[in-house]
C-alpha atoms as a PDB file:
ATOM      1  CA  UNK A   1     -11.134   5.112  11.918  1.00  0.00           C
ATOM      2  CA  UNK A   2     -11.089   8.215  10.018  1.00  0.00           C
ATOM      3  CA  UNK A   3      -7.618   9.145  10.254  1.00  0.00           C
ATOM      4  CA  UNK A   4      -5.125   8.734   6.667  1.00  0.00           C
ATOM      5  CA  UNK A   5      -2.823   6.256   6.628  1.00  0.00           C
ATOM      6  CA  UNK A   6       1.071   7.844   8.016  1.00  0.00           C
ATOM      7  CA  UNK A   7       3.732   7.127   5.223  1.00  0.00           C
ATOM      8  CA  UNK A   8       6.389   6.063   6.499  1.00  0.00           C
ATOM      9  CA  UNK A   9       8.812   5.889   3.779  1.00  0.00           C
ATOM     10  CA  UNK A  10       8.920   6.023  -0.344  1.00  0.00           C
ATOM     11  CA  UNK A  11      11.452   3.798  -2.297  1.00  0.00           C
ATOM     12  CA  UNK A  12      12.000   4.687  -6.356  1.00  0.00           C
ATOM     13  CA  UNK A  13      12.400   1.318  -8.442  1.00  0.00           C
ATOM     14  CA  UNK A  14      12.668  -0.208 -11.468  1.00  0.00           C
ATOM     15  CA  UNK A  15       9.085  -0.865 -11.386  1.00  0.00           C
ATOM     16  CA  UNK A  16       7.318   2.239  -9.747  1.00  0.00           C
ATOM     17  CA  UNK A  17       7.552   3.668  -6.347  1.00  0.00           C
ATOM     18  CA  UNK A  18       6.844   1.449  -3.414  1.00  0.00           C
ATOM     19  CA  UNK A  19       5.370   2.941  -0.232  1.00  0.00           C
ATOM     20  CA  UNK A  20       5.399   1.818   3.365  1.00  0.00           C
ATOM     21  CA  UNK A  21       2.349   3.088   5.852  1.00  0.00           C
ATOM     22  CA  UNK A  22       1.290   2.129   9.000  1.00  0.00           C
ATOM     23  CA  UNK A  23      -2.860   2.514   8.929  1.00  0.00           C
ATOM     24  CA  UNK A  24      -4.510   4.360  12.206  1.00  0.00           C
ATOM     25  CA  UNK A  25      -5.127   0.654  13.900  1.00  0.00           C
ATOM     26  CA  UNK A  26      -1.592   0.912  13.508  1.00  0.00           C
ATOM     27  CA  UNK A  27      -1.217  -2.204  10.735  1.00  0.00           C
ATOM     28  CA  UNK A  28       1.971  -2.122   8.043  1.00  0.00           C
ATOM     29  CA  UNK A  29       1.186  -1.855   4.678  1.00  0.00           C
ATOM     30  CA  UNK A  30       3.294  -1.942   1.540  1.00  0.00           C
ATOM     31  CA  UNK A  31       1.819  -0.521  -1.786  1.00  0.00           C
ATOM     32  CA  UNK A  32       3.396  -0.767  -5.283  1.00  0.00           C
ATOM     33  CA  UNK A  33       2.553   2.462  -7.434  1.00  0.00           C
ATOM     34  CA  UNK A  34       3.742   1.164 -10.690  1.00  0.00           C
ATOM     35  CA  UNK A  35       5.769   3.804 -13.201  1.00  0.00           C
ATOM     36  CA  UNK A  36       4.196   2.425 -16.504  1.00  0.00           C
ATOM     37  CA  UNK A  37       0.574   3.496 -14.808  1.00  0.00           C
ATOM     38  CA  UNK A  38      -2.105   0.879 -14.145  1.00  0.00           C
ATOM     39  CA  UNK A  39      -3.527  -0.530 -10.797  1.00  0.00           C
ATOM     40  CA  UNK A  40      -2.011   0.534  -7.552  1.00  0.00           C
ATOM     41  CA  UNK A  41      -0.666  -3.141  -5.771  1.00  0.00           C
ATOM     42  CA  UNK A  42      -0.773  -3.752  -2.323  1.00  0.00           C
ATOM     43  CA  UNK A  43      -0.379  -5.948   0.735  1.00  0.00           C
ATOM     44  CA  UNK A  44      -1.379  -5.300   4.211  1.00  0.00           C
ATOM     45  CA  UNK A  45      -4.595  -5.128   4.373  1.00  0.00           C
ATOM     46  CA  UNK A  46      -6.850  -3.673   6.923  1.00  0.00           C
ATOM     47  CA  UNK A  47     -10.509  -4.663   7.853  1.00  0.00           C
ATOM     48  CA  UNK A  48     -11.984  -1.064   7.618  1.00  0.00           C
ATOM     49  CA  UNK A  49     -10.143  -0.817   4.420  1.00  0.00           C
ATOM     50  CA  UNK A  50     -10.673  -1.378   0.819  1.00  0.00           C
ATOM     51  CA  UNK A  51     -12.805  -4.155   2.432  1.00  0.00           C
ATOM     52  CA  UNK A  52     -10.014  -6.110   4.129  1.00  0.00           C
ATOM     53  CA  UNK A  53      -8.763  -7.674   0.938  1.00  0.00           C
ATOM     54  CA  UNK A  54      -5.756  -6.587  -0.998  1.00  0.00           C
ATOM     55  CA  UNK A  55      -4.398  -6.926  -4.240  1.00  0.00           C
ATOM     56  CA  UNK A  56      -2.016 -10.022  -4.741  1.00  0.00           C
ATOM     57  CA  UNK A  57       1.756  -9.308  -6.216  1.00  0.00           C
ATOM     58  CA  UNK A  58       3.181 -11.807  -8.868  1.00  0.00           C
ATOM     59  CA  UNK A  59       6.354 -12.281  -9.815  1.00  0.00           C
END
């Protein structure tokens, strides 16, 4: 699967922007792209990407 993810849609909040895909085997994922910098959060993973694990969000 070589084609990019398709971004769906890109929401400004309080803590960064937050970005909904849908991956070329046609999975959802959600990614948190915090303001303050740092590590790029997400859930959804895929198992042809990052190697099917994904980062866990605390509250």
């Amino acid at each position: 699967m070589t084609q990019p993810d398709r971004v769906l849609s890109r929401h400004l909040t309080s803590d960064g922007v937050v970005v909904w895909s849908r991956c070329s085997c046609g999975r959802l994922r959600m990614d948190l792209v915090p303001a303050a910098g740092g590590a790029r959060l997400g859930a959804g993973p895929c198992p042809h990407r990052d190697g099917g694990h994904a980062s866990s969000v605390s509250s």
